[in-house]
C-alpha atoms as a PDB file:
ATOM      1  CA  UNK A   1      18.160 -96.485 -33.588  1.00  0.00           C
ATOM      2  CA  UNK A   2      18.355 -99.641 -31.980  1.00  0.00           C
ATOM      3  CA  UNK A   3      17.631-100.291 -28.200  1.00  0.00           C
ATOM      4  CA  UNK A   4      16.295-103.545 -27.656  1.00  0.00           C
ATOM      5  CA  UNK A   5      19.302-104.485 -25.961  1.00  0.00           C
ATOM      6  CA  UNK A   6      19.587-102.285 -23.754  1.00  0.00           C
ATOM      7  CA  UNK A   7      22.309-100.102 -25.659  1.00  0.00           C
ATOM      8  CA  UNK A   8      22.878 -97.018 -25.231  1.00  0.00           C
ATOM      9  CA  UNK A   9      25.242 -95.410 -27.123  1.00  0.00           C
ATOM     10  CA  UNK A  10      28.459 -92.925 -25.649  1.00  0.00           C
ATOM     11  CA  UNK A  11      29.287 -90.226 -27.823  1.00  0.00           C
ATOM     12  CA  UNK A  12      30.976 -87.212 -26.154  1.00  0.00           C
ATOM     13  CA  UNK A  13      34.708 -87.532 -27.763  1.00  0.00           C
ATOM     14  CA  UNK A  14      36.083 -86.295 -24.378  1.00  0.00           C
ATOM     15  CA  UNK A  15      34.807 -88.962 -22.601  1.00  0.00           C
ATOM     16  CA  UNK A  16      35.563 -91.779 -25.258  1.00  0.00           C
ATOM     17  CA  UNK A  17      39.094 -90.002 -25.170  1.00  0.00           C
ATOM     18  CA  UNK A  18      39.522 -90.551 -21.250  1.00  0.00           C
ATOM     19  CA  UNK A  19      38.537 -94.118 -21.682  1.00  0.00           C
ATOM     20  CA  UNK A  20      41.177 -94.612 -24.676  1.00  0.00           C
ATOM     21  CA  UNK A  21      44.226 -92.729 -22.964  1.00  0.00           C
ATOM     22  CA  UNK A  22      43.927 -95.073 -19.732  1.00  0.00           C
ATOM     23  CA  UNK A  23      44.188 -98.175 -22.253  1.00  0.00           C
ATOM     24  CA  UNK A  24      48.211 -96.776 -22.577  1.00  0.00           C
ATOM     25  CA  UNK A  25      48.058 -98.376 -25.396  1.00  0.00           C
ATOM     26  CA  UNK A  26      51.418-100.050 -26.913  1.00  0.00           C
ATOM     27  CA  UNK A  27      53.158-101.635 -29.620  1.00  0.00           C
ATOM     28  CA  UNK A  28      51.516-105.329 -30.426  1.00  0.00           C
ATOM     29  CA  UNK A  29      48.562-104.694 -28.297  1.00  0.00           C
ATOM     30  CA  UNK A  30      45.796-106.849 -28.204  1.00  0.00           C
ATOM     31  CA  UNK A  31      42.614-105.006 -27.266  1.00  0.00           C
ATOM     32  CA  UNK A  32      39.050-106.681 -26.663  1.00  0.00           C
ATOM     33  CA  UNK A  33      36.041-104.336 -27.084  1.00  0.00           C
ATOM     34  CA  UNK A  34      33.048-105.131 -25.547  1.00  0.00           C
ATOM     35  CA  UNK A  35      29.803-103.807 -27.391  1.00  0.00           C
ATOM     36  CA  UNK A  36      31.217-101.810 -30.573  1.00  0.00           C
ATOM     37  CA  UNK A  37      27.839-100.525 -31.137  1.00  0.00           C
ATOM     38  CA  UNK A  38      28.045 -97.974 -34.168  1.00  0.00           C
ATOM     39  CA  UNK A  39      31.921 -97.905 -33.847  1.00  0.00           C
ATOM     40  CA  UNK A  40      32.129 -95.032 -31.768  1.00  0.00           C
ATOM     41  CA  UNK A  41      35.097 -96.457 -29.204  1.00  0.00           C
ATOM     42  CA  UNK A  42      36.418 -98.551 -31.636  1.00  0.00           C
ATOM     43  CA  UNK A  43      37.476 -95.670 -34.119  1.00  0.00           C
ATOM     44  CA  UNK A  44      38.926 -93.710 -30.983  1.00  0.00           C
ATOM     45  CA  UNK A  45      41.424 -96.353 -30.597  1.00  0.00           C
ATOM     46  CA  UNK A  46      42.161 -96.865 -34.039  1.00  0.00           C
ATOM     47  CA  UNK A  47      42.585 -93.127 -33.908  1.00  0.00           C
ATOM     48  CA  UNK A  48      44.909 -93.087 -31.037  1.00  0.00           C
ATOM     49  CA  UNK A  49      46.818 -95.958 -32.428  1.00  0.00           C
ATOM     50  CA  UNK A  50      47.488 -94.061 -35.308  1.00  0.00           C
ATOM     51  CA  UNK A  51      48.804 -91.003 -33.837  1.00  0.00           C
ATOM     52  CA  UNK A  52      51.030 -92.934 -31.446  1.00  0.00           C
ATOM     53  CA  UNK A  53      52.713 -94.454 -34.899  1.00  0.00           C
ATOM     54  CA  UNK A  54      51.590 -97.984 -33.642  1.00  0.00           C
ATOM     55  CA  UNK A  55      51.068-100.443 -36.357  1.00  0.00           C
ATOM     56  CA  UNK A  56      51.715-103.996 -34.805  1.00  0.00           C
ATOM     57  CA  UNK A  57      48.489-104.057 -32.787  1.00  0.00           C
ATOM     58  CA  UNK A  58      44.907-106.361 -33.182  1.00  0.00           C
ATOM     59  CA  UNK A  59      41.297-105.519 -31.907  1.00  0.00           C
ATOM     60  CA  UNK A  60      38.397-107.803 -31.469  1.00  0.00           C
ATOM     61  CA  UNK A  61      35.106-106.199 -31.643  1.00  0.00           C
ATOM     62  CA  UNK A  62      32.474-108.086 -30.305  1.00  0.00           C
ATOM     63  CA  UNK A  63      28.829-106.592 -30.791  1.00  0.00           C
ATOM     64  CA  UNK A  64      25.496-108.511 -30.019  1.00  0.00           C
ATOM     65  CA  UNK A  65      23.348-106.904 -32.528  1.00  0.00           C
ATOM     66  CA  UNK A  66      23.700-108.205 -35.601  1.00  0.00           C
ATOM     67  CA  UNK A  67      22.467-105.418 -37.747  1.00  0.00           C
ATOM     68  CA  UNK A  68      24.808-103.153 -35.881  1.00  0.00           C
ATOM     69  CA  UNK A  69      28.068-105.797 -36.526  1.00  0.00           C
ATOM     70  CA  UNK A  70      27.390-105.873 -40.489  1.00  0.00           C
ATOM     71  CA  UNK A  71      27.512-102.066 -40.360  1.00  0.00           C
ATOM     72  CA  UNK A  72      30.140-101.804 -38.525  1.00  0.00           C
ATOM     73  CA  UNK A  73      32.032-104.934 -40.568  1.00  0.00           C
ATOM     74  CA  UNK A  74      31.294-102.817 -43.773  1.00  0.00           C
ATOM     75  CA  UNK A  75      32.922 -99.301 -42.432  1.00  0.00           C
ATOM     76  CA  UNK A  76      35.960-101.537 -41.001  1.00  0.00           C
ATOM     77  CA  UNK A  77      36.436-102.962 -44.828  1.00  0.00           C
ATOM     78  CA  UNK A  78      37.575 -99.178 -45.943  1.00  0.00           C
ATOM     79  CA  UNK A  79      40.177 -98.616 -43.571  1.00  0.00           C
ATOM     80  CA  UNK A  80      43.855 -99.677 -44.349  1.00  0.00           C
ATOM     81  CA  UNK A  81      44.069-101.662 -40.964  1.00  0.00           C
ATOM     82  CA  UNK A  82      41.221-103.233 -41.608  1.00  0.00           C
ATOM     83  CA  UNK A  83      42.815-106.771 -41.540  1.00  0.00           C
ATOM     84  CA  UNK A  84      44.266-105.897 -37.881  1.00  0.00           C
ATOM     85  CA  UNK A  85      40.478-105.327 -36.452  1.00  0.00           C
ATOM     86  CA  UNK A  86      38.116-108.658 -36.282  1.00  0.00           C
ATOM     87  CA  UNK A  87      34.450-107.780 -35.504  1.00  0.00           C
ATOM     88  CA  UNK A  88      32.733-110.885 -33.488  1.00  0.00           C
ATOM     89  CA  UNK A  89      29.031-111.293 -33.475  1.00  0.00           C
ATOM     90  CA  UNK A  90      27.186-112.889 -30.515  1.00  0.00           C
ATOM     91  CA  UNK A  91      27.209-112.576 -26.883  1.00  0.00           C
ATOM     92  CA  UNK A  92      30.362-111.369 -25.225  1.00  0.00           C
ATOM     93  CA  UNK A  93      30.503-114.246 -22.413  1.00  0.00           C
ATOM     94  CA  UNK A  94      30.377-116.185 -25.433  1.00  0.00           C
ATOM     95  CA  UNK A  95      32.680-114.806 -28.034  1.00  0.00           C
ATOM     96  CA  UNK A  96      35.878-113.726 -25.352  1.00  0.00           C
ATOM     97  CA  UNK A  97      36.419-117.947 -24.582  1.00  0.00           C
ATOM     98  CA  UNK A  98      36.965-118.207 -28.597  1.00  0.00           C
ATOM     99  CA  UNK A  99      38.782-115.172 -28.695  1.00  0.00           C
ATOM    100  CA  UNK A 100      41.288-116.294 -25.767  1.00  0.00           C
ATOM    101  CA  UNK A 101      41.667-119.572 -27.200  1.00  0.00           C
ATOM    102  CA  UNK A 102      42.842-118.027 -30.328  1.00  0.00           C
ATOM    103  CA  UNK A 103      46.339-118.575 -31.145  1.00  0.00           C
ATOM    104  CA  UNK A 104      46.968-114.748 -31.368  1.00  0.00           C
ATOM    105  CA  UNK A 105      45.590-114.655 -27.611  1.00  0.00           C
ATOM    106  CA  UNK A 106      46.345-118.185 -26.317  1.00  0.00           C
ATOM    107  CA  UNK A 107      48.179-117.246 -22.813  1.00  0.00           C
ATOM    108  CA  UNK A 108      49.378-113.617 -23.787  1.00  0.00           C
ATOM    109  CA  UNK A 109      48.349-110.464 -22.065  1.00  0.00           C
ATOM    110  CA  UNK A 110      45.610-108.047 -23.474  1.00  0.00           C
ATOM    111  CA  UNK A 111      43.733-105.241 -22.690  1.00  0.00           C
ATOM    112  CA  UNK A 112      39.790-105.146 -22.284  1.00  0.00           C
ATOM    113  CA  UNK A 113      37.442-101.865 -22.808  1.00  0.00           C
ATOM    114  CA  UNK A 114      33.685-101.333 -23.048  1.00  0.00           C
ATOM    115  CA  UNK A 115      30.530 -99.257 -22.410  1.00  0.00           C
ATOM    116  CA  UNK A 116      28.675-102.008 -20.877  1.00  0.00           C
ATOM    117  CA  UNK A 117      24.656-102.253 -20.329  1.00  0.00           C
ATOM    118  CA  UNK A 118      23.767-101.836 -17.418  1.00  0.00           C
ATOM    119  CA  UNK A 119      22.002-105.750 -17.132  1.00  0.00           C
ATOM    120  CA  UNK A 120      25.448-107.310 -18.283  1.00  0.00           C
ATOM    121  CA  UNK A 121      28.029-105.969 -15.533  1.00  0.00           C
ATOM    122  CA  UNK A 122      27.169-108.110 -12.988  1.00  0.00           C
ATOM    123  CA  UNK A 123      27.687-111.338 -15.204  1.00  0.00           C
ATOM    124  CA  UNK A 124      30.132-109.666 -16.840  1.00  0.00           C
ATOM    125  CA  UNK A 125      32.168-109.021 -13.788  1.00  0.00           C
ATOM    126  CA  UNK A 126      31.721-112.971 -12.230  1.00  0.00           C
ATOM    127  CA  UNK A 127      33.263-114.214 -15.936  1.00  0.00           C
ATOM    128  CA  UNK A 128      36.159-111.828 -15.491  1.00  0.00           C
ATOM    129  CA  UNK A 129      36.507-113.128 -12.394  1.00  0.00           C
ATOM    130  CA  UNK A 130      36.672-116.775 -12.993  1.00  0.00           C
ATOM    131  CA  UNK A 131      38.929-116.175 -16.365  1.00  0.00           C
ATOM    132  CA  UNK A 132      42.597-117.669 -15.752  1.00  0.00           C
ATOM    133  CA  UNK A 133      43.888-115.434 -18.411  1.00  0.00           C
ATOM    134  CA  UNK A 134      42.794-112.414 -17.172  1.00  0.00           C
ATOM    135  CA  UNK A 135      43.373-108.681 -19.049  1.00  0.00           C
ATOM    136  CA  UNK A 136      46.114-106.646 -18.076  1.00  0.00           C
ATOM    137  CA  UNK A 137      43.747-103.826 -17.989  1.00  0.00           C
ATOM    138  CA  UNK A 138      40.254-103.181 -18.220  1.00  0.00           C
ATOM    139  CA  UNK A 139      38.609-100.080 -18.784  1.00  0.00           C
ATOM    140  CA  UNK A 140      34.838 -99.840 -19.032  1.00  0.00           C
ATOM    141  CA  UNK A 141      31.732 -97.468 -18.833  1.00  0.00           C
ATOM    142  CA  UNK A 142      29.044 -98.793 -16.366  1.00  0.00           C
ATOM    143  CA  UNK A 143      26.511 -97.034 -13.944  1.00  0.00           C
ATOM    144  CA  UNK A 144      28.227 -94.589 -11.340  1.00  0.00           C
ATOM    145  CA  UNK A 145      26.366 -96.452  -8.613  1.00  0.00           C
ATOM    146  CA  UNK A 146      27.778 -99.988  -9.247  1.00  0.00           C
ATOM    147  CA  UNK A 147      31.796 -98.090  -9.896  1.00  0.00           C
ATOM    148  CA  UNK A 148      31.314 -96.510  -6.701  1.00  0.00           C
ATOM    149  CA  UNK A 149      30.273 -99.689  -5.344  1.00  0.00           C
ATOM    150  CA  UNK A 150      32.746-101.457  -6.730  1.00  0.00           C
ATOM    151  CA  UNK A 151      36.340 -99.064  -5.380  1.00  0.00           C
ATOM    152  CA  UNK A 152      34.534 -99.186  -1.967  1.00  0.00           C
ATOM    153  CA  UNK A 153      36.888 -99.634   0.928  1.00  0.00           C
ATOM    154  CA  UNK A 154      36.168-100.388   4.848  1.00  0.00           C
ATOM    155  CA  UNK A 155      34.018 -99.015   6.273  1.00  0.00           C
ATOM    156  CA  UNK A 156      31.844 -99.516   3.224  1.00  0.00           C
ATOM    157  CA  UNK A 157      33.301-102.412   2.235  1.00  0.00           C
ATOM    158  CA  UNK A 158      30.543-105.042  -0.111  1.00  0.00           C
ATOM    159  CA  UNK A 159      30.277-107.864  -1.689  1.00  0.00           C
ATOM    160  CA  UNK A 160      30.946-106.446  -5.179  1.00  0.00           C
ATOM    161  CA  UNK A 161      34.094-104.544  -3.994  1.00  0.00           C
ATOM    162  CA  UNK A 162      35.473-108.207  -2.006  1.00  0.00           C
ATOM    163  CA  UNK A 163      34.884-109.879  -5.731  1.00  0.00           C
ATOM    164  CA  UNK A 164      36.649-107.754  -7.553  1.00  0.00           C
ATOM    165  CA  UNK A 165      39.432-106.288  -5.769  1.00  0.00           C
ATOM    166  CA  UNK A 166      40.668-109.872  -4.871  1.00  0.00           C
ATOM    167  CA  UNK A 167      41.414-110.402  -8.819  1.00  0.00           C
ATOM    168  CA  UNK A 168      42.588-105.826  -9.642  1.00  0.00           C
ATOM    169  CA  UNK A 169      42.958-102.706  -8.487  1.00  0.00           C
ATOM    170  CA  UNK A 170      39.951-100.538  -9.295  1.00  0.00           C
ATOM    171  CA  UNK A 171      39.553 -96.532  -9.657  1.00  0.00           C
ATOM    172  CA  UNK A 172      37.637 -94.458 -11.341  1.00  0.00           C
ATOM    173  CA  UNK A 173      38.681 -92.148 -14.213  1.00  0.00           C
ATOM    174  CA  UNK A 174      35.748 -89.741 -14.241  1.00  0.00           C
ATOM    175  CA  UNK A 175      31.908 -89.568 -14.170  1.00  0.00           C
ATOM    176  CA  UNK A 176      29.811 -89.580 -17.331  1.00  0.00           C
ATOM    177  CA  UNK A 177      26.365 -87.258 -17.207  1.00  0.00           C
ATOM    178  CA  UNK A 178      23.620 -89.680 -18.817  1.00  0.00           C
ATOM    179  CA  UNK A 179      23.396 -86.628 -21.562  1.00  0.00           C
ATOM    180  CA  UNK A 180      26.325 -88.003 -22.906  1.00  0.00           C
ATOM    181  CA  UNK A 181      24.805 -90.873 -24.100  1.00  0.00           C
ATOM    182  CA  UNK A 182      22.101 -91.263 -27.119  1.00  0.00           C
ATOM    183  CA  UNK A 183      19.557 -92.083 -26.288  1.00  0.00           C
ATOM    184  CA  UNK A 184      19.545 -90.668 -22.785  1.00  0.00           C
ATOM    185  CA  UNK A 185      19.588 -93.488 -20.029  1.00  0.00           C
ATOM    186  CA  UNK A 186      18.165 -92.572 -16.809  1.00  0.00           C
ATOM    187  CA  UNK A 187      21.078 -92.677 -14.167  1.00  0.00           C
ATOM    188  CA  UNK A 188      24.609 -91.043 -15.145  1.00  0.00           C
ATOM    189  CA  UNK A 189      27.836 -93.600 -15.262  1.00  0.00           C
ATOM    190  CA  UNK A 190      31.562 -93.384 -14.462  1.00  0.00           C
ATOM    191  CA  UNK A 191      34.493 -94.999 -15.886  1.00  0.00           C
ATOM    192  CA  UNK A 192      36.324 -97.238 -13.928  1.00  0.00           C
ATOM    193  CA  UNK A 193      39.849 -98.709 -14.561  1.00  0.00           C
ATOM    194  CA  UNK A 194      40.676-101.968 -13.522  1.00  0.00           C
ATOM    195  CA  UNK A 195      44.648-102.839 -13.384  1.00  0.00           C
ATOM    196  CA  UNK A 196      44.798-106.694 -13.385  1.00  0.00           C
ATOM    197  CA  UNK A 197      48.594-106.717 -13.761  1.00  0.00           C
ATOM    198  CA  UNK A 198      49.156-105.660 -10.058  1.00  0.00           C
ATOM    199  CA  UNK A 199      48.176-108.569  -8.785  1.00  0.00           C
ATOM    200  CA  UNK A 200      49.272-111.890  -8.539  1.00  0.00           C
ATOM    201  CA  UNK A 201      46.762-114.805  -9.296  1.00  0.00           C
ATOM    202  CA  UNK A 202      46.310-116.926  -6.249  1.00  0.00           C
ATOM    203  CA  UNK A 203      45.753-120.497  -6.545  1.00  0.00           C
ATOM    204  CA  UNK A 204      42.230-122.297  -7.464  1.00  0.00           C
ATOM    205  CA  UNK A 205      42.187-123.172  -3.926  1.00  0.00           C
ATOM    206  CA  UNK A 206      43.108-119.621  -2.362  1.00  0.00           C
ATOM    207  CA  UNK A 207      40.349-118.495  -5.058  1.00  0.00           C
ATOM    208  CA  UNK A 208      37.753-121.168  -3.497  1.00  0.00           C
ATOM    209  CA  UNK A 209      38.207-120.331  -0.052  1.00  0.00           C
ATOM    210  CA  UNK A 210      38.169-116.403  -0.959  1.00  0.00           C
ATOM    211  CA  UNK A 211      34.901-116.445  -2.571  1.00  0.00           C
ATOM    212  CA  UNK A 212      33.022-119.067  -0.207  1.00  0.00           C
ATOM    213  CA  UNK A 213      34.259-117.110   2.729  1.00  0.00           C
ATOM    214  CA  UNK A 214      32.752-113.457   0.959  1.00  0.00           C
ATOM    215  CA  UNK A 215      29.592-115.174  -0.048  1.00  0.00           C
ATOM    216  CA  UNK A 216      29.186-116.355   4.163  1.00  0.00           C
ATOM    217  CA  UNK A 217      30.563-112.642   5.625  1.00  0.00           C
ATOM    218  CA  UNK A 218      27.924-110.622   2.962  1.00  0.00           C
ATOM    219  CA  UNK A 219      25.118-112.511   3.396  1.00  0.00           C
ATOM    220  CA  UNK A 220      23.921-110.918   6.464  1.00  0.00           C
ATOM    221  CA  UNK A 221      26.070-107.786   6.630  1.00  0.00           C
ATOM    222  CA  UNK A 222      24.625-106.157   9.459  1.00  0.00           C
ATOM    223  CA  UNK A 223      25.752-108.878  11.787  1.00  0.00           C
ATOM    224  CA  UNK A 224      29.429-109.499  12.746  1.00  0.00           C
ATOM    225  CA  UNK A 225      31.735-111.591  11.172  1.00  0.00           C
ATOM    226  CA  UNK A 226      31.441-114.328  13.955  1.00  0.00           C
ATOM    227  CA  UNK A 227      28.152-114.828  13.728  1.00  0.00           C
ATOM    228  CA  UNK A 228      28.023-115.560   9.796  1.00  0.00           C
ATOM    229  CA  UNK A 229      30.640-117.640  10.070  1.00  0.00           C
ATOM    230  CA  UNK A 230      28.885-119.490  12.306  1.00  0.00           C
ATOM    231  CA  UNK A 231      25.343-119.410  10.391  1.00  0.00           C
ATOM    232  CA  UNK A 232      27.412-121.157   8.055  1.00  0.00           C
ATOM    233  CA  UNK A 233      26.484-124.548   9.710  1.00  0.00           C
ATOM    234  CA  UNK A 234      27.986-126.869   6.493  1.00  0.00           C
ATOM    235  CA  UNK A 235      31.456-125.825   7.130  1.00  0.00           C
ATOM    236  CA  UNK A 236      31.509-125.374  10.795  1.00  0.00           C
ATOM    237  CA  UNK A 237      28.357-127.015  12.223  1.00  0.00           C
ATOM    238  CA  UNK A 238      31.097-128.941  14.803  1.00  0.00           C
ATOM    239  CA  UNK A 239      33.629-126.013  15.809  1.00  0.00           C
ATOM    240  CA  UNK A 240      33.101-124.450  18.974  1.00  0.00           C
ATOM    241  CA  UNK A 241      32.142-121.151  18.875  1.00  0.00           C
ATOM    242  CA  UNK A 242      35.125-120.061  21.542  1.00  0.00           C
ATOM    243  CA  UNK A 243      38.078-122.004  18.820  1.00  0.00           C
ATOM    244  CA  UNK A 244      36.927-119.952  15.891  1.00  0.00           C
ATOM    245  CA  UNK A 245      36.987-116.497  17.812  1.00  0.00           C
ATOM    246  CA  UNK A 246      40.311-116.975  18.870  1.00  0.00           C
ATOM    247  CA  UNK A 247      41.752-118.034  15.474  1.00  0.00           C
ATOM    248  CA  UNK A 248      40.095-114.950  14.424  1.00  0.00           C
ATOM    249  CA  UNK A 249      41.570-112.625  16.966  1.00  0.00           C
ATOM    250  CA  UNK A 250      45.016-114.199  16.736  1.00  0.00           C
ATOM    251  CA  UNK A 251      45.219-112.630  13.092  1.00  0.00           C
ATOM    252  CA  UNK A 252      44.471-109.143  14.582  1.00  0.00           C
ATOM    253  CA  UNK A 253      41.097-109.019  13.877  1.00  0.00           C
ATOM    254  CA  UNK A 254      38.281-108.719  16.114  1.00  0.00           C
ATOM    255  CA  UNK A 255      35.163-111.148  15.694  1.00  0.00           C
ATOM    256  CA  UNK A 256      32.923-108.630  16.458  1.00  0.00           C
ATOM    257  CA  UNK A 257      33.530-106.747  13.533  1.00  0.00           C
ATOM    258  CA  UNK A 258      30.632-106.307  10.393  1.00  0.00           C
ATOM    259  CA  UNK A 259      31.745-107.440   7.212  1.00  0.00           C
ATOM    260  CA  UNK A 260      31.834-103.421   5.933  1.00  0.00           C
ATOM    261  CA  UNK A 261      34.867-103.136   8.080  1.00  0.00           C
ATOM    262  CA  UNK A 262      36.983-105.504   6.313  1.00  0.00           C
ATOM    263  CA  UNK A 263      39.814-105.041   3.915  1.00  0.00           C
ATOM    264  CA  UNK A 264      40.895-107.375   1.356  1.00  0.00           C
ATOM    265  CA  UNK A 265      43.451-108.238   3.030  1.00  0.00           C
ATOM    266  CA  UNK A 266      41.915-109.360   6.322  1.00  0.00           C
ATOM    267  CA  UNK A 267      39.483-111.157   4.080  1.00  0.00           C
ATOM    268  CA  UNK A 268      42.748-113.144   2.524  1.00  0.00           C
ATOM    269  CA  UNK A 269      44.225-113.944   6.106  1.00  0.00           C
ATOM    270  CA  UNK A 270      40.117-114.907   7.248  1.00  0.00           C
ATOM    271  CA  UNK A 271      40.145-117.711   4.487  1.00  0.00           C
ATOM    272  CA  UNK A 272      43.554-118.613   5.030  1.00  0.00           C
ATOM    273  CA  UNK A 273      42.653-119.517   8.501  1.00  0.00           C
ATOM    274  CA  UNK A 274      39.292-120.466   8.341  1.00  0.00           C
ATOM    275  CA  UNK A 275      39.967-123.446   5.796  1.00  0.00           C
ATOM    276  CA  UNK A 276      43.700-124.337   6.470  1.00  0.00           C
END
């Protein structure tokens, strides 16, 4: 058994089942898999693939360990649709830019799916985010804290939730018990859909002004959203204090709000005004 990065490996079939179904997988889908491990998701999906009577379909496994790839190379060799599944070596924020660029991939929608260690999903989440191809949907496995976390809305809303919700619509499927996993990890995980396909990519300067304006409002979250503005001295150093409340409560939204008590959409109308 191999755990020296960090894997640990799901293997209740109802759980690998939930996170297969909410793929809805289709004819001539193109599914990334993040961590194939011993095979364990990868074989669901071939599995449900077959029993929907889809053949035109592709999956790239990508797995890290390289002892774990050749295995799972070698069991992929005996199946019939073997030549429709590539297995990828190397580390994912590596391997998905080749795989995009591909000509099979290059500016066509896919789906993305993965029980991912815990020490990736932060990284893993900022690469999503920057990707201008995104996935239409993306269904992982990571630690119940950071999914709750992450479909957080006011007054709870964080820094993780303002990242990610400005690029898809999160939810979670279901909670996983860490028994479910071998070997055991020591907090219990969720899965968590992402729908990219609901929303509509903003610009690269919409996107700028987003994510400069969340890193300011989080930084200090206990005080309100005037007053990090404000500590933001590079951007606004020379507006007076009085202009920048009253743009703010011209778009509804009082300046004495925290950041918690912000949706995404007052976040959206913030940068709008803030840097226009």
């Amino acid at each position: 058994m191999r755990q020296k990065l960090g894997q640990h490996f799901l293997k209740n079939k109802k759980y690998l089942g939930k996170i297969v179904d909410n793929l809805l997988l289709k004819e001539k889908d193109v599914v990334i898999e993040i961590g194939s491990g011993h095979g364990e998701l990868t074989f669901e999906i071939i599995n449900k693939l077959k029993s929907l009577n889809i053949n035109n379909f592709k999956i790239f496994a990508i797995e890290k360990d390289p002892i774990l790839a050749k295995k799972l190379k070698m069991d992929i060799e005996n199946l019939t649709t073997g030549n429709k599944i590539e297995i990828f070596e190397g580390d994912v924020l590596k391997q998905i830019p080749i795989i995009l660029s591909s000509e099979i991939l290059d500016r066509k929608s896919y789906k993305l799916v993965g029980n991912i260690p815990y020490y990736l999903t932060g990284f893993l989440f900022r690469f999503l985010g920057g990707l201008k191809n995104k996935p239409k949907i993306i269904v992982f496995t990571v630690q119940k804290e950071v999914a709750q976390r992450i479909v957080s809305k006011p007054p709870k809303m964080n820094i993780l939730a303002a990242s990610i919700k400005f690029w898809s619509a999160p939810k979670i499927i279901d909670f996983v018990p860490r028994n479910n996993f071998l070997p055991m990890p020591k907090v219990d995980s969720a899965i968590i859909k992402l729908d990219c396909a609901e929303k509509i990519n903003p610009s690269s300067k919409e996107s700028k002004d987003y994510y400069q304006l969340v890193k300011i409002l989080f930084k200090q979250p206990r005080k309100t959203i005037l007053n990090n503005i404000l500590s933001d001295r590079k951007t606004f150093l020379l507006t007076k204090k009085e202009r920048i409340a009253k743009k703010i409560i011209n778009i509804g939204i009082s300046p004495l709000l925290r950041p918690q008590n912000l949706s995404i959409e007052n976040i959206k109308n913030l940068s709008r005004i803030l840097y226009n």
